[in-house]
Structure formats: structure tokens, C-alpha cells
Protein backbone atom coordinates (compact mmCIF):
# COMPACT_ATOMS: atom_id res chain seq x y z
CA UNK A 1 -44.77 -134.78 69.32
CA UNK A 2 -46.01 -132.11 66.63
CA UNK A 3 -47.30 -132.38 62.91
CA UNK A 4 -46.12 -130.97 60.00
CA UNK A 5 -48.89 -130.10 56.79
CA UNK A 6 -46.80 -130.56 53.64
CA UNK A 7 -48.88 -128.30 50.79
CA UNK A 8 -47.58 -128.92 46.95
CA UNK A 9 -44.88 -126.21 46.37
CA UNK A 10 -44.99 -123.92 43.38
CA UNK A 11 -43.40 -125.94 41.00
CA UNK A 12 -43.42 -123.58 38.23
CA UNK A 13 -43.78 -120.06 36.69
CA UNK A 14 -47.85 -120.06 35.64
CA UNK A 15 -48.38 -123.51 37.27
CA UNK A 16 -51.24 -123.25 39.66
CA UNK A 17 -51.96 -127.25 39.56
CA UNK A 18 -50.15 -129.98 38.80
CA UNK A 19 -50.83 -134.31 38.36
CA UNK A 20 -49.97 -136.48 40.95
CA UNK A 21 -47.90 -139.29 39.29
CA UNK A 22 -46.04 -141.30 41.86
CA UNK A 23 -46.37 -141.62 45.93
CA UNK A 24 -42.80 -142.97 46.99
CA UNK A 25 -44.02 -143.25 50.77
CA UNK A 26 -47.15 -144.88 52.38
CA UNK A 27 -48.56 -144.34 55.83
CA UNK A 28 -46.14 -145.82 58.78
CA UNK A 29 -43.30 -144.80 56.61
CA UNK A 30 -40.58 -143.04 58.96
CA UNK A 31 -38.91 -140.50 56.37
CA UNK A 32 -35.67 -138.24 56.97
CA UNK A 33 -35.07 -134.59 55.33
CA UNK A 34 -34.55 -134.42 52.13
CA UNK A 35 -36.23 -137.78 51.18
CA UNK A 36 -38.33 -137.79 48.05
CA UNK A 37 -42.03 -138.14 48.75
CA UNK A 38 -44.09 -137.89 45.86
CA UNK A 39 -43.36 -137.08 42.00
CA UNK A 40 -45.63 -134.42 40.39
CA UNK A 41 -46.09 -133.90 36.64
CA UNK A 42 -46.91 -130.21 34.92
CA UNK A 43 -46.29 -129.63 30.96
CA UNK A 44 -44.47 -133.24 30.95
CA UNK A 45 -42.35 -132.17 33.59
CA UNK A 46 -41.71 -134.41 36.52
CA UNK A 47 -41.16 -132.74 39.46
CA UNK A 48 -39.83 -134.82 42.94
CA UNK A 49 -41.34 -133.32 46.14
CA UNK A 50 -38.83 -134.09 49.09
CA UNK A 51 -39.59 -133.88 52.60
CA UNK A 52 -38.20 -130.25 54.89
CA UNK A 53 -38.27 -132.45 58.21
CA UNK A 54 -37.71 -136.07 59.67
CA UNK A 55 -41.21 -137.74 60.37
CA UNK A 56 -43.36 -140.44 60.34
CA UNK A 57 -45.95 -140.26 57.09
CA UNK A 58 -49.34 -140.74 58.91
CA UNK A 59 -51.94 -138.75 55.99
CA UNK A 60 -51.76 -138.54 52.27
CA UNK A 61 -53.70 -135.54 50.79
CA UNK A 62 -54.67 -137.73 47.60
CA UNK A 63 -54.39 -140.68 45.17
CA UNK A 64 -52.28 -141.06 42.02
CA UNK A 65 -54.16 -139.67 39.18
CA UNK A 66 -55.39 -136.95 41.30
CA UNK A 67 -55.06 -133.03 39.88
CA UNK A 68 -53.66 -130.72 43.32
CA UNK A 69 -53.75 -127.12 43.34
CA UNK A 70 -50.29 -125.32 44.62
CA UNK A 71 -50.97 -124.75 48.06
CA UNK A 72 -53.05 -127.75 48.87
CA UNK A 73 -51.93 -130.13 51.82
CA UNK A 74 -50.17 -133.15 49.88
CA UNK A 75 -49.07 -135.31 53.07
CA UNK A 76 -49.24 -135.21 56.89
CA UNK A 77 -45.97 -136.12 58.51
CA UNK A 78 -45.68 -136.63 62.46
CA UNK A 79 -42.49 -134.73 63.64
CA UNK A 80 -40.58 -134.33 67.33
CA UNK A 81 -40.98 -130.99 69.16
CA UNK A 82 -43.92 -128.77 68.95
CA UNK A 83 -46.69 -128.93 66.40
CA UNK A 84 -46.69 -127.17 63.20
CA UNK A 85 -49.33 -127.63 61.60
CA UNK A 86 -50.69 -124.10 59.45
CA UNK A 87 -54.45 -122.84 60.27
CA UNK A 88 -55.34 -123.39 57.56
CA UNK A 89 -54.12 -126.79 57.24
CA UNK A 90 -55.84 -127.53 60.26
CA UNK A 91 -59.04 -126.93 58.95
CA UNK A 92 -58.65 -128.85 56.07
CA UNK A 93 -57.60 -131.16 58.27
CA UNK A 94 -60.60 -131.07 60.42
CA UNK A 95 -62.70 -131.90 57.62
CA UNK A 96 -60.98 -134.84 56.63
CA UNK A 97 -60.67 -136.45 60.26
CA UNK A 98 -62.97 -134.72 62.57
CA UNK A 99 -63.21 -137.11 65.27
CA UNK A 100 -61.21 -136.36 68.18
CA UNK A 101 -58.06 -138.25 69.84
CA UNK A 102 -60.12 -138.33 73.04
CA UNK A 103 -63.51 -139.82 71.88
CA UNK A 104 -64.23 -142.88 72.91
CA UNK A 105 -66.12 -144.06 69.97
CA UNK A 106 -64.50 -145.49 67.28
CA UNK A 107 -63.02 -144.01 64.80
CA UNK A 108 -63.76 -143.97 61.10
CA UNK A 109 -60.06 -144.07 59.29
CA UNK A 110 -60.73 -141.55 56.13
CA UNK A 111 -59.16 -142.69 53.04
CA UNK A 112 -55.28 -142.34 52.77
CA UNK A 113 -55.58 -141.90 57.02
CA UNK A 114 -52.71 -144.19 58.85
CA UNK A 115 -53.70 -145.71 62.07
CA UNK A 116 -51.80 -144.93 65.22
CA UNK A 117 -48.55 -145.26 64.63
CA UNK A 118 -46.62 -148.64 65.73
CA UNK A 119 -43.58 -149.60 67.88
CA UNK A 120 -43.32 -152.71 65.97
CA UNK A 121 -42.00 -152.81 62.39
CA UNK A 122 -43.84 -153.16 59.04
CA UNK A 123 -43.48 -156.86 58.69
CA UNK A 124 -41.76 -159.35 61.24
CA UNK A 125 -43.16 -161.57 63.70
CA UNK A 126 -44.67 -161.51 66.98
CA UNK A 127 -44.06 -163.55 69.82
CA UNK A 128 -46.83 -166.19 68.56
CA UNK A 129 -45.01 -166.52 65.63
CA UNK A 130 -47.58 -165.00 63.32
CA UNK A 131 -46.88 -162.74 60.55
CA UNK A 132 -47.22 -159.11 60.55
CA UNK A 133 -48.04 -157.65 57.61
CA UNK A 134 -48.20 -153.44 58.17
CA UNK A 135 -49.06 -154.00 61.65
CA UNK A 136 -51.89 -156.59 61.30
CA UNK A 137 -51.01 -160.26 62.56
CA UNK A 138 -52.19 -162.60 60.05
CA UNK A 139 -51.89 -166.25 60.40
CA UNK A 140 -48.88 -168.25 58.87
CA UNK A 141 -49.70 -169.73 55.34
CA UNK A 142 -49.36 -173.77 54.82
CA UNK A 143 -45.92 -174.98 53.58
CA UNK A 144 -45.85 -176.04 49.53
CA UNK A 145 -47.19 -179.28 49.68
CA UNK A 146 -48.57 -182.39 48.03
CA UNK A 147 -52.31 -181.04 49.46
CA UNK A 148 -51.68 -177.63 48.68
CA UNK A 149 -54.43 -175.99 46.23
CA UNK A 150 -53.43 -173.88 43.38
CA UNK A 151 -55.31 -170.56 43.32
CA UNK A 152 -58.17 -169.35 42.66
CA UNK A 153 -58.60 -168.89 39.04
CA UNK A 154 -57.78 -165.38 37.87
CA UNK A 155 -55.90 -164.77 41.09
CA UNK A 156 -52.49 -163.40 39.74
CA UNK A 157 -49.68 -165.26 41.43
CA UNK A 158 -47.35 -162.52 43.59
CA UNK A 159 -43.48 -162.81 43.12
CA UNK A 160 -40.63 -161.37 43.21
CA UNK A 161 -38.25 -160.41 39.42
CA UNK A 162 -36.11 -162.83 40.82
CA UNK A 163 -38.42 -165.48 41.74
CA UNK A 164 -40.19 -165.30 37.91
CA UNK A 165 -37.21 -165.17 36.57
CA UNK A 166 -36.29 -168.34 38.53
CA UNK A 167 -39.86 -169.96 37.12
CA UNK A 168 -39.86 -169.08 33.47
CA UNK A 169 -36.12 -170.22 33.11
CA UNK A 170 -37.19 -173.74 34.86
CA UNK A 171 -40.79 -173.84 32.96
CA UNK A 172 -43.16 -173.51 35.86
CA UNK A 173 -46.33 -172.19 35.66
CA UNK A 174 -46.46 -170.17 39.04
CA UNK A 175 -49.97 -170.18 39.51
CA UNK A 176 -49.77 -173.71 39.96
CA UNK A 177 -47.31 -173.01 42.91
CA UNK A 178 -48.83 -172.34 46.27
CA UNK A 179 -47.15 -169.11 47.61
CA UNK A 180 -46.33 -169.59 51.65
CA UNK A 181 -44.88 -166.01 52.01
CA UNK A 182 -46.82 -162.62 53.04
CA UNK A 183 -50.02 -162.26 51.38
CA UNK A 184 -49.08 -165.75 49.71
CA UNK A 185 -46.18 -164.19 48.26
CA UNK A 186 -44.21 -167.03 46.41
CA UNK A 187 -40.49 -167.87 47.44
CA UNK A 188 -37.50 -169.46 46.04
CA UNK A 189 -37.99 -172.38 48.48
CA UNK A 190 -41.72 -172.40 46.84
CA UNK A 191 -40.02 -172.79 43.75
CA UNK A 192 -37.51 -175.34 45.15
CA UNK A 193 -40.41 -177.79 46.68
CA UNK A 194 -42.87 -177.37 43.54
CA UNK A 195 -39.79 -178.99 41.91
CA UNK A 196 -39.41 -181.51 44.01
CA UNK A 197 -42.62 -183.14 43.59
CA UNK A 198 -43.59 -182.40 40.54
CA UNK A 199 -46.73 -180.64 39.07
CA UNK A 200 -49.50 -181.25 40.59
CA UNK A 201 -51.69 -184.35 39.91
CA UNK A 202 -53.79 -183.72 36.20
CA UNK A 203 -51.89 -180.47 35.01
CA UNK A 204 -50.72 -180.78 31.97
CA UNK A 205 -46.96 -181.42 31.08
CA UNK A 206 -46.59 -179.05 28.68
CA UNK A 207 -47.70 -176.32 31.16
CA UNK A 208 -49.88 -174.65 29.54
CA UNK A 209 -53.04 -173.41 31.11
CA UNK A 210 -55.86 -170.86 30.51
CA UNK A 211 -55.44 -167.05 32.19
CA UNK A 212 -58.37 -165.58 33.28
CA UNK A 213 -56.88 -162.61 34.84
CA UNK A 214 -57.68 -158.87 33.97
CA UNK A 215 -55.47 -156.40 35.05
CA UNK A 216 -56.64 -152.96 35.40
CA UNK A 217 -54.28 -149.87 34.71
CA UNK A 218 -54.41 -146.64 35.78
CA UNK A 219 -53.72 -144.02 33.12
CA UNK A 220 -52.00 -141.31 34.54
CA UNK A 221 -49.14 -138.99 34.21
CA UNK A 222 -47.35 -139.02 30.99
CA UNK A 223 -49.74 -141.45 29.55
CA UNK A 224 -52.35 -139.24 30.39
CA UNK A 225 -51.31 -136.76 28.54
CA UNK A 226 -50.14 -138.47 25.53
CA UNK A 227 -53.44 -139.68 25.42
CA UNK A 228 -55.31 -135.97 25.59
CA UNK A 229 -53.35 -134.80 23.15
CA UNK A 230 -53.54 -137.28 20.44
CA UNK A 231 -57.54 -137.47 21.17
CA UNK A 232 -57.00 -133.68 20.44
CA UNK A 233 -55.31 -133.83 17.42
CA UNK A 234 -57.14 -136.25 16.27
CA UNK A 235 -60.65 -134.64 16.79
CA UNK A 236 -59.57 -130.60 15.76
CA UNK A 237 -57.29 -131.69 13.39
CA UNK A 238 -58.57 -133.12 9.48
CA UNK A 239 -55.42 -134.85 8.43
CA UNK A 240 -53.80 -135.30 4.88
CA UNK A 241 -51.13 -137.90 4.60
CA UNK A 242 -48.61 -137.92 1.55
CA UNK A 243 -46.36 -140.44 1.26
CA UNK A 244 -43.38 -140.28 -1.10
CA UNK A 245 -40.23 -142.96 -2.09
CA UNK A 246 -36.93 -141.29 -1.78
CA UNK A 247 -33.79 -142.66 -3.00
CA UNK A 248 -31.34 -142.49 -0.32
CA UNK A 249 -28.23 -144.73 -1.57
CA UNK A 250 -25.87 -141.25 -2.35
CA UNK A 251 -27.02 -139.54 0.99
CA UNK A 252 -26.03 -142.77 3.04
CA UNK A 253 -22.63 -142.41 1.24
CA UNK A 254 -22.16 -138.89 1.95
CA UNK A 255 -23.00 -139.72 5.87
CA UNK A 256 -21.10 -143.14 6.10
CA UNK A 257 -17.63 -141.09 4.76
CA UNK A 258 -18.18 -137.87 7.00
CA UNK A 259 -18.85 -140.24 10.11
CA UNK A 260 -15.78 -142.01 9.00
CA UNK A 261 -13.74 -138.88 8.78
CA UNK A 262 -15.14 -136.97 11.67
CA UNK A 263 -13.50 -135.46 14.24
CA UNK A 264 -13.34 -136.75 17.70
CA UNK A 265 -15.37 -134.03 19.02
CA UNK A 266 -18.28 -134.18 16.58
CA UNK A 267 -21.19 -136.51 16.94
CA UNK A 268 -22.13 -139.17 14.76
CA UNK A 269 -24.37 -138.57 11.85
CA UNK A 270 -27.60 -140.04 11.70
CA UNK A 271 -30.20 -139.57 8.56
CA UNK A 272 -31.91 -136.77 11.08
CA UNK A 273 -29.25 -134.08 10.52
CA UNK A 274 -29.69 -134.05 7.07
CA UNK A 275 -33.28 -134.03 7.22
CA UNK A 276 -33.37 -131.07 9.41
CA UNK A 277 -31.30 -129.23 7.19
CA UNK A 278 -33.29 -130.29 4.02
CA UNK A 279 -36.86 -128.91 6.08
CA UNK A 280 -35.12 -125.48 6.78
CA UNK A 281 -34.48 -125.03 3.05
CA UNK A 282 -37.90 -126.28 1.80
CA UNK A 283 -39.41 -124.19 4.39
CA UNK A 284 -37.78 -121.36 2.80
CA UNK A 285 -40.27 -122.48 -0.57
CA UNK A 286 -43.23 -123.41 1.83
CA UNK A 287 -43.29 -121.02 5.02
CA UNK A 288 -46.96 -121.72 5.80
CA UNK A 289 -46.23 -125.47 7.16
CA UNK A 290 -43.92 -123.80 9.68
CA UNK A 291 -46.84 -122.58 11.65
CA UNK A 292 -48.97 -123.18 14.49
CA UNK A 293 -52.80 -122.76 14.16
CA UNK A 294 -54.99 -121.66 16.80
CA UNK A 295 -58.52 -122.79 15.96
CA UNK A 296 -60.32 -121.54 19.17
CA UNK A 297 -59.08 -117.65 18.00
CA UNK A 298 -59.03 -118.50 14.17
CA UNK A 299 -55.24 -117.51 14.30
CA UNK A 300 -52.11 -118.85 12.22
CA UNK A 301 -49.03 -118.25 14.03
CA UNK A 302 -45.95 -118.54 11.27
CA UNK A 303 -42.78 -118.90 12.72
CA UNK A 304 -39.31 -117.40 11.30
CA UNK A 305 -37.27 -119.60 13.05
CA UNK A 306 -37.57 -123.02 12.44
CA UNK A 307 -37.92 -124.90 15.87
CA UNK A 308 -38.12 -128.62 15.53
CA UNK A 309 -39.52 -131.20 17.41
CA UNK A 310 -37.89 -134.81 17.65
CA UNK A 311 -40.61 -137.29 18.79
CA UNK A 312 -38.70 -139.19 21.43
CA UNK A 313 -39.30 -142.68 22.92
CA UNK A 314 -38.30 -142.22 26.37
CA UNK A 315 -39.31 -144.89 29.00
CA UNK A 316 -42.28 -142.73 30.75
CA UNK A 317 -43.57 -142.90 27.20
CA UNK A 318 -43.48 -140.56 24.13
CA UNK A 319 -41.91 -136.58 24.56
CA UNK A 320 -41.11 -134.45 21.94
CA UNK A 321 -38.16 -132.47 22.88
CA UNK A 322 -37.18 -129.82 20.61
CA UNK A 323 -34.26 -128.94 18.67
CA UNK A 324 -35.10 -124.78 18.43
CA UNK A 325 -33.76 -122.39 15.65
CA UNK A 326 -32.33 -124.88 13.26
CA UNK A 327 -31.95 -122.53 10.35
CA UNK A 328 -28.95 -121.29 12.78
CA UNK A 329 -27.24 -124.62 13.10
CA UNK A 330 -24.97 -127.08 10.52
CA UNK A 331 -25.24 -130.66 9.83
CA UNK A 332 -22.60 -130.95 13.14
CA UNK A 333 -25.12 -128.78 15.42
CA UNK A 334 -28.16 -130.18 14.68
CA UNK A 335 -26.92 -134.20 15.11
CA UNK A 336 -25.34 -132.63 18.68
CA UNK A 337 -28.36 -130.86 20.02
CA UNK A 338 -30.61 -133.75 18.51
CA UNK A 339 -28.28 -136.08 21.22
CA UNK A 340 -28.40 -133.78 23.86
CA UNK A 341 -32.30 -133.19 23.72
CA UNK A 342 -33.23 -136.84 22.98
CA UNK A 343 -31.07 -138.00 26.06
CA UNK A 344 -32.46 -135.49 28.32
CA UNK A 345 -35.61 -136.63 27.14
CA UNK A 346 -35.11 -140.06 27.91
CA UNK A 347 -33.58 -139.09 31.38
CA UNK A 348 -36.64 -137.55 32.53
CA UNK A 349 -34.13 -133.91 32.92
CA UNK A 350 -35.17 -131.96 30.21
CA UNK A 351 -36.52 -128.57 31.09
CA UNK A 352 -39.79 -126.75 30.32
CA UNK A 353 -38.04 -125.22 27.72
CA UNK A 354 -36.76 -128.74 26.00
CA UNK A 355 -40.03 -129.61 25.60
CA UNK A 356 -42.13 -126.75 24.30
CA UNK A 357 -42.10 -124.38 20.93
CA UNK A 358 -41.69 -126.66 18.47
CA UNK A 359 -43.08 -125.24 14.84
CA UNK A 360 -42.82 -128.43 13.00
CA UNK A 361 -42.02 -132.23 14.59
CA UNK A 362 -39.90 -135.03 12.98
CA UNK A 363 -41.31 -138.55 13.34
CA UNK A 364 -39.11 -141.96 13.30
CA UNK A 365 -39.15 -145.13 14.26
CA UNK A 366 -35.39 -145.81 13.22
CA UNK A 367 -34.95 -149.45 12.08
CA UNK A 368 -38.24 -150.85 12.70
CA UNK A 369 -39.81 -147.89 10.78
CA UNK A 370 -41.93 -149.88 8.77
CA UNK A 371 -42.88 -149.36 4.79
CA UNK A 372 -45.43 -146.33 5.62
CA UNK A 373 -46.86 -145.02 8.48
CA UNK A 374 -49.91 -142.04 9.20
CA UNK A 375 -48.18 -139.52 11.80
CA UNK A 376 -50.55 -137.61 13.91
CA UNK A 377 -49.97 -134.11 14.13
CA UNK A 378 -48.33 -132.84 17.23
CA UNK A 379 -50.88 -130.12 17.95
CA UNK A 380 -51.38 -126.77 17.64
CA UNK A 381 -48.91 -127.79 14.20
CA UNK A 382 -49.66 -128.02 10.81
CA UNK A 383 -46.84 -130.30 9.34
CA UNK A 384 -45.79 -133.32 10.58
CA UNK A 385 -42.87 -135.51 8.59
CA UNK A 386 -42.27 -139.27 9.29
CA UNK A 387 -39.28 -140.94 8.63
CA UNK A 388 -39.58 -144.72 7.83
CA UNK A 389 -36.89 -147.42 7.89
CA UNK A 390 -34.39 -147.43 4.41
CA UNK A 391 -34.49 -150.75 2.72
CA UNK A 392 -32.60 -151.94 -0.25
CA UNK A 393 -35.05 -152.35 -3.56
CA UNK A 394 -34.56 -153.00 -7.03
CA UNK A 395 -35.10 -149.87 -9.02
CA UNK A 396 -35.23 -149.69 -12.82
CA UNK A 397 -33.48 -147.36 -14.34
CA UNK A 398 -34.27 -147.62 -17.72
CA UNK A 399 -32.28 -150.44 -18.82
CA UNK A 400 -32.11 -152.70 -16.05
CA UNK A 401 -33.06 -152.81 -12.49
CA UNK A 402 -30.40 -152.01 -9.96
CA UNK A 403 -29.98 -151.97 -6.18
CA UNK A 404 -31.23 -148.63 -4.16
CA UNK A 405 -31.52 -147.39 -0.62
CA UNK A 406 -34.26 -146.35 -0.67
CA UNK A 407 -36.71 -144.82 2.16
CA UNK A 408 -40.38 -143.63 2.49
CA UNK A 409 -41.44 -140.06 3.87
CA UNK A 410 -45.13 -140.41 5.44
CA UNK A 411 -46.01 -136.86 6.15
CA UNK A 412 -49.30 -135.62 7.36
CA UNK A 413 -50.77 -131.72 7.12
CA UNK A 414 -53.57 -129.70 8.84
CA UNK A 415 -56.17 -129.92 5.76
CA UNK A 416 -57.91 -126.67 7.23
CA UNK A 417 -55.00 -124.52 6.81
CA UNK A 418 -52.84 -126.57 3.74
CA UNK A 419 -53.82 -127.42 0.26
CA UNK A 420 -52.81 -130.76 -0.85
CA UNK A 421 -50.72 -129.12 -3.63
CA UNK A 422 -48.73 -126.94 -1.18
CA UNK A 423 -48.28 -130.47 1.22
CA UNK A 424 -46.84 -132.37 -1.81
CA UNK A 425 -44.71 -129.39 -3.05
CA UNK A 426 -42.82 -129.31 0.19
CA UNK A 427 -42.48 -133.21 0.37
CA UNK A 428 -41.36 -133.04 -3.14
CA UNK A 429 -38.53 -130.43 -2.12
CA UNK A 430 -37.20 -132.91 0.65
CA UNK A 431 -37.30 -135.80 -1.82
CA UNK A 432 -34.83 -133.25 -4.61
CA UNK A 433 -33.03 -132.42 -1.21
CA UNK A 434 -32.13 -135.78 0.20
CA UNK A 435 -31.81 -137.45 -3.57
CA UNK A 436 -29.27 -134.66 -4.28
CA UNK A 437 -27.51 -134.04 -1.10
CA UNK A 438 -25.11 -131.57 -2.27
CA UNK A 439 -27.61 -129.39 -2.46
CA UNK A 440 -28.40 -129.08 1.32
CA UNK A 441 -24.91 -127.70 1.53
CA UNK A 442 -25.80 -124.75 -1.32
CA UNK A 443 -26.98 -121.95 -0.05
């Protein structure tokens, strides 16, 4: 038997460390080439790590959370035929477990270290019956019972989605159910005999009961850096917010009959498009909010093209993929490469160059947009502009009050670099834009 010293690849031009955000093997694990091992995250990039050989996982090289420099060992794998393991990843190794496979003493397991491997699997039983649970016999847990004790209060009940699903559609409270699998893991025949008898003695019917627990979450990856960068933004950048009512009612014409007239390769039209368009031409009045500012060199960097940024909801959290030289592209272009940036986004497959160069972002919450919002600046920007949700109001106009769409722009501007009067001139040339939307179309 050999070893094989995984290091973290270069996983990128100019990357010399990346994040790691996700083991998908643990210690004992027996993985085959090609098998994913661990995710890794650089600009908001996830990158999968897979394995070069067949092997049993018996080291990891670091926690979740944890910064590794390219080139540093990542993961230990035990392989068939000769050893190869690197020099120098033996004496990294050596410093991590220095005791030696002949001492007789016993040995201190360093953290992340898997003990020998096993010939028996992860969890099963031995010939006693007992449990195994990664290789350590426990003792079998009490059936559900009459006599069986809830938990200890704060202890969080373990379950499968199934099994809670099971419990909040029949109204049980599981940590009132004793749990008789691994680790007191609750079952569906848990479930089954809590039913059967009934709550325990003194709960009450209704099921309600007080939680205690605290659960305690990690903040890495994505989340990680969402949070950096807004505490950056937020700290380097003085922000103005203007907010301004647009009415909306003949641009939601205009898109409702070119969606119902479009052709069957075009995409549908959302407000976006329109907006984009709109922020090209009052960009043309205002070129200083289509800038970056580096503070550290004293430094604004004023784009020609117009590269937008789409803040994007994806399920790792928010990403701002970007929508680059939109002074180049029609209504049609920009709704298509919104779609295909958003959805890459959302995907986790957009590239390094999806998600960076954006000279100006676009922020919306769609339907739930709310009446106003304060949009935080997606730094090194200037110029932020939030879209909120388009609600019918009464408007008077003059005579008598009639129903409008209408729809609030919260926009926010790096105070250190734009005047007030400059931030509410551009806002003001959206508002002519999107109130008259022939004009977008006039060059």
C-alpha cells in the first residue's frame, strides 16, 4: 500500500490562495478517480477539487473556513502499489503526525487524522448486535416507549427531511419523541409508536413548548464574502440615497405589447431592459457615476463602456454578475444577456469574467420590492440604482385623481466623489426616460 499527498491545484490565473468551502469526503471514505473531494472558492468562484487516484481518505489538510495556499497538501488518500507521497509533503506530513507506525506508545490522532483504516463498514452491526457508528460499537438505544425520556432541553432532535416532514404534517413536536436510531437518530417507526400512545404524560395538547436551542453557524464561503464587502462599503463608502416616484403605466404598455408580439427567438421583456438602456443614455449627461474610485491611490477610474452589474439572488447567496458594454446592445440584447448571466449566476457556472468589471450595478427585488429601499454600493462603485416593486396609486392630475403604475427608484452615490445635485440630475434623467419611453429608442 502507498499514499498519495493531494496539494490544492492552481485554480486560477493570479490565485495564489483560495477558501475552503465544502469537504464532500471524511476520513474512512474509500473514493474512486475522478470523485469530487472538496469545493474551493476564489473571487466567488467555486471550484470542485476531484480526486487523480482510487483511495481511501485517511488525512484532511484543514477545516471549512480555512484560507490554503496553492501548493499546500489538502487531503491524504491511501492508494494500492507503491507510495507516492512528494518530499515535501512528507515533511509537512511529519509535522502533523510524527509518531511512528512502529512505536509502541500510543498515539495522539492530530486533528482531521483518521484512525487505521477498517475492514468493517461505516455503520452496521457486529456480531453482539451493537451498533457501529464509524467504527466505534456503541450500545443499542431503548425502543420508543411509555418510560422513555424526552431530551435534554436544548438538545436538537436529529432526523431525517423525510422523517420532519412526516412530524410537522401529523403535529408532533419531535423533541418529545425519543430517537432509537444512531446517535438517537429518530425513525419513522419512532414516529409511528409516539403515535400510538400518545404524548407523553403533562405535555401540552396544543404542542407547543419552549426551544432553548442555539445553533451556531459558520460563516464561510460566499457568505463570507458578502459579508467583507458590504462591511467595506459600508465603512469607505459615505452614502447619499435619492429616492424618486416614477410613473411607469405607458412603459408597462410599451413592454406588455412587444412581449406580446415578440418573436419566438427573443426573450421576454422585463422592466430591466429598459432600465439599462435608459442608464446608458443618462450616463451620456452624467459620465462621472460610471466610475470606479480607488480611495487607497486617490484614483477615479471612468469607464467608456458601460458595464452593468445585475445583483443576483442565487442560492449560495447574493452575486452580481455582469451584463458588460451595454451601450453596444438593444432592448432584445440586454433582456438576453441579463437571462444568460443571472442563470449562470444562480447555477454556480458563471466564469471569473461573469462576475467582475461592473462600472455601475442594478438593484431589485422584483415583486416584493418594497416602497423604498437604501442600496449599498457595490464597491469600488460610485452609483448604485434600486428598483422597487410598481404598484397602482391614485395620482392627481389636475382635475381628478386617476389610476398609475407607478414605481420608486432608491439610488445611492459615493458622497466623496458625487454632489447631490449631479446624483439627482441623473435620477431625474431615468425618471424623463422611463416616463417617456419613446425616448430610449431616440438616439
Amino acid at each position: 500500500m502507498g499514499e498519495r499527498i493531494i496539494k490544492l491545484p492552481d485554480v486560477g490565473e493570479g490565485v495564489a490562495e483560495a477558501e475552503l468551502v465544502e469537504w464532500h469526503v471524511k476520513p474512512g471514505d474509500l473514493v474512486r478517480e475522478d470523485a469530487v473531494l472538496a469545493a474551493v472558492m476564489t473571487d466567488k468562484a467555486t471550484v470542485e477539487i476531484p480526486s487523480p487516484v482510487d483511495g481511501e481518505v485517511v488525512w484532511l489538510g484543514a477545516e471549512v473556513g480555512d484560507t490554503v495556499a496553492v501548493g499546500s497538501p489538502l487531503i491524504r488518500l491511501k492508494t494500492a502499489g507503491a507510495e507516492d507521497v512528494a518530499p515535501e509533503a512528507k515533511s509537512a506530513e511529519a509535522s502533523v503526525d510524527s509518531v511512528s507506525e512502529n512505536s509502541e506508545q500510543p498515539q495522539k490522532v492530530p486533528p482531521h487524522t483518521a484512525a487505521p483504516p477498517r475492514s468493517i463498514p461505516s455503520r452496521g452491526e457486529d456480531a453482539s448486535g451493537s451498533e457501529r457508528v464509524r467504527g466505534q460499537a456503541v450500545m443499542p438505544r431503548p425502543l420508543a416507549g411509555d418510560n422513555a425520556a424526552p431530551r435534554p432541553a436544548g438538545e436538537k432532535p436529529l432526523a431525517s427531511p423525510a422523517v420532519r416532514l412526516r412530524a410537522k404534517e401529523a403535529g408532533i413536536d419531535l423533541r418529545q419523541v425519543p430517537g432509537t436510531g444512531p446517535a438517537g437518530r429518530i425513525t419513522h417507526e419512532d414516529i409511528e409508536a409516539f403515535q400510538a400512545r400518545g404524548p407523553r404524560q403533562g405535555a401540552r395538547a396544543t404542542g407547543l413548548a419552549a426551544d432553548n436551542s442555539v445553533e451556531e453557524i459558520k460563516v464561510v464561503g460566499l457568505r463570507r464574502r458578502i459579508a467583507e464587502k458590504m462591511a467595506l462599503a459600508k465603512s469607505r463608502i459615505p452614502h447619499i440615497t435619492y429616492v424618486e416616484e416614477v410613473d411607469v403605466t405607458a412603459l408597462e404598455d410599451l413592454r406588455a405589447a412587444l412581449n406580446k408580439d415578440k418573436k419566438d427567438n427573443r426573450p421576454r421583456l422585463t422592466i430591466l431592459p429598459f432600465l439599462m438602456r435608459a442608464m446608458v443614455k443618462a450616463i451620456t449627461v452624467q459620465p462621472a457615476l460610471n466610475a470606479t474610485f480607488d480611495d487607497e491611490a486617490g484614483i477615479i477610474r471612468r469607464s467608456g463602456g458601460v458595464h452593468i452589474g445585475i445583483a443576483t439572488q442565487t442560492p449560495a447567496g447574493l452575486m452580481v454578475p455582469v451584463v458588460r458594454h451595454a451601450e453596444a446592445r438593444d432592448i432584445w440584447d440586454c433582456a438576453a444577456e441579463v437571462g444568460r448571466v443571472s442563470e449562470a449566476a444562480r447555477a454556480g457556472t458563471a466564469t471569473r469574467e461573469d462576475l467582475a468589471g461592473s462600472t455601475i450595478t442594478i438593484t431589485s427585488l422584483g415583486a416584493i420590492g418594497g416602497v423604498v429601499t437604501t442600496p449599498v454600493i457595490n464597491y469600488p462603485e460610485v452609483a448604485i440604482v434600486g428598483v422597487n416593486k410598481i404598484m397602482m396609486r391614485p395620482v392627481w392630475d389636475g382635475t381628478e385623481f386617476i389610476p398609475r403604475k407607478m414605481m420608486n427608484l432608491s439610488s445611492s452615490f459615493d458622497h466623496r466623489v458625487i454632489d447631490g445635485w449631479d446624483a439627482a440630475t441623473f435620477v431625474q434623467k431615468l425618471k424623463t426616460l422611463l416616463e417617456t419611453p419613446a425616448l430610449i429608442f431616440v438616439d
